[in-house]
Protein backbone atom coordinates (compact mmCIF):
# COMPACT_ATOMS: atom_id res chain seq x y z
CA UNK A 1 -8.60 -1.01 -59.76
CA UNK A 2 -7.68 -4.10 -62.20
CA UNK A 3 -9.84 -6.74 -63.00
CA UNK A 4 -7.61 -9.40 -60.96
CA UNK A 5 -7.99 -7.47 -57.85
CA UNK A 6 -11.30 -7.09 -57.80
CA UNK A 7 -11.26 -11.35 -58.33
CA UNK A 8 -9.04 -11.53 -55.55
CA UNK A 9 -11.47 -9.32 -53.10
CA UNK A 10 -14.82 -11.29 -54.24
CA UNK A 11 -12.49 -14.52 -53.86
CA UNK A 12 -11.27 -13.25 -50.57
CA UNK A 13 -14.69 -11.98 -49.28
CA UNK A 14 -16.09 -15.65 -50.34
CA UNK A 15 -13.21 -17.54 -48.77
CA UNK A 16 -13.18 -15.89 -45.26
CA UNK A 17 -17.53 -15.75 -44.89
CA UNK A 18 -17.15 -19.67 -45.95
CA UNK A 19 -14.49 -19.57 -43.09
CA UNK A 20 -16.23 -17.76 -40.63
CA UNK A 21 -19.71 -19.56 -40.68
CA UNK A 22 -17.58 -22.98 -40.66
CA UNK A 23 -15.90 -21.65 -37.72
CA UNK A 24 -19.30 -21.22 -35.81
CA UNK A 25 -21.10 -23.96 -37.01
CA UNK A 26 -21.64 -26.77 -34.20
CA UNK A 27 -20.71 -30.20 -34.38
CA UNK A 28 -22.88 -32.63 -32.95
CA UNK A 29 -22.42 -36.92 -32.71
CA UNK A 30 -25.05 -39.26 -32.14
CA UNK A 31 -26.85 -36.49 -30.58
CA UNK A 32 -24.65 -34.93 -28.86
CA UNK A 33 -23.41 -30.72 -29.20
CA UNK A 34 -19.65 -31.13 -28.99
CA UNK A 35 -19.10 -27.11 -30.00
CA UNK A 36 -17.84 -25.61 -32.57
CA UNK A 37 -14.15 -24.79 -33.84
CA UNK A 38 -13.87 -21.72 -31.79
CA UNK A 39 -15.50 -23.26 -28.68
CA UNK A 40 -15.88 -26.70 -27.67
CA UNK A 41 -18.94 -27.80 -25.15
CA UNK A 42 -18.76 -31.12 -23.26
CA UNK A 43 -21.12 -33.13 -25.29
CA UNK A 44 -21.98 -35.10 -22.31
CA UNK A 45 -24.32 -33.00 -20.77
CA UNK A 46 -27.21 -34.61 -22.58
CA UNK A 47 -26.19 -38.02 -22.00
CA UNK A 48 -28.58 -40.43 -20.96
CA UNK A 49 -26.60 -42.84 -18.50
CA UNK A 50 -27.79 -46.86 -18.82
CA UNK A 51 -27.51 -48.08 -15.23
CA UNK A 52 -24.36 -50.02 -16.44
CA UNK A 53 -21.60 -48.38 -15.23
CA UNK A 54 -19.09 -49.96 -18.01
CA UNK A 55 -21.58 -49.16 -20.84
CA UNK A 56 -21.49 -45.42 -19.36
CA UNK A 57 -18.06 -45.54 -19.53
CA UNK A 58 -17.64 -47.01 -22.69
CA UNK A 59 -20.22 -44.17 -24.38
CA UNK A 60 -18.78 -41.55 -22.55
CA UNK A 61 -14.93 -42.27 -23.86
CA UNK A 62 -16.50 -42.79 -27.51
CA UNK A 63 -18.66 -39.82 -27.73
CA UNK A 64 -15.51 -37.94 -26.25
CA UNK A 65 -12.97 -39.32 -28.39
CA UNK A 66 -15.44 -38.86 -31.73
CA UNK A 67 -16.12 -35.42 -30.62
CA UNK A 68 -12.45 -34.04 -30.03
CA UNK A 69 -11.44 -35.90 -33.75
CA UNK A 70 -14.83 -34.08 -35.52
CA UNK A 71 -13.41 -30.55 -33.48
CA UNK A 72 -9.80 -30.90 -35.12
CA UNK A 73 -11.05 -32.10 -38.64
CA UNK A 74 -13.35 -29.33 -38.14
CA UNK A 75 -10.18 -26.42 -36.96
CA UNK A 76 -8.39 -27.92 -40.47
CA UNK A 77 -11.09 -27.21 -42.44
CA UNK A 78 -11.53 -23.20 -41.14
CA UNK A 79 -7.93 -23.18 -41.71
CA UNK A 80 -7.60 -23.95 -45.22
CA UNK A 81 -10.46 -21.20 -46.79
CA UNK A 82 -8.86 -18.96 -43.88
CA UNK A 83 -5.40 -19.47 -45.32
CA UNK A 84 -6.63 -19.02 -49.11
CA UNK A 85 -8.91 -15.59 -47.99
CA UNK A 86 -5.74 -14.07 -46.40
CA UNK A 87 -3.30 -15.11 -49.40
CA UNK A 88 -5.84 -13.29 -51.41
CA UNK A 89 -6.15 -10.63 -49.35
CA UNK A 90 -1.74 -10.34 -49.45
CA UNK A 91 -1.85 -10.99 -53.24
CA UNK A 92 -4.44 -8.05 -53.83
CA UNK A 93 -2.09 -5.76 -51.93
CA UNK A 94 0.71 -6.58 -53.66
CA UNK A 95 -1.05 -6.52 -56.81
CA UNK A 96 -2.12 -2.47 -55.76
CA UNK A 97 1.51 -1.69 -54.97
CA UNK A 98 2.45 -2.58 -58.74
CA UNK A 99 -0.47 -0.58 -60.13
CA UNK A 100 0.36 2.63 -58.22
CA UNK A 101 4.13 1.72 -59.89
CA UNK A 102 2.62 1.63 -63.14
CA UNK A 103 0.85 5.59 -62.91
């Protein structure tokens, strides 16, 4: 096994964990759980409602709003080290085809 593939594995290992606990990590605004990238939890469960009912509203379409745009951002950002540990993972294998040429 050459030296670059065994980069590319630790690279790829490092990548996709980094993915993974990114991926399960929750997000959470002003206090409220809005999920994680693989599920999403209506953050208003926890809400605490003010007796106004246009303040509720307001709160409730901010928290949502906030919460669905910290969820994407979130999705982007598994993608990327996702992307990177499975290019790795392609690169290594094409690396192994050209030392089994070389033999």
């Amino acid at each position: 096994m050459s030296p670059s593939r065994i980069i590319l594995g630790a690279l790829a290992i490092f990548l996709l964990l980094g993915a993974g606990v990114l991926a399960i990590r929750d997000v959470a605004i002003d206090g409220a759980n809005c999920g994680s990238a693989l599920l999403r939890r209506d953050p208003l469960t926890t809400r605490v409602l003010t007796g106004d009912p246009a303040e509720d509203a307001f709160q409730e379409q901010r928290i949502t709003s906030s919460c669905d745009r910290q969820i994407i951002v979130r999705r982007f950002l598994v993608a990327a080290p996702l992307a990177g540990g499975v290019g790795c993972v392609f690169a290594g294998r094409r690396l192994r085809g050209r030392d089994d040429q070389a033999f």
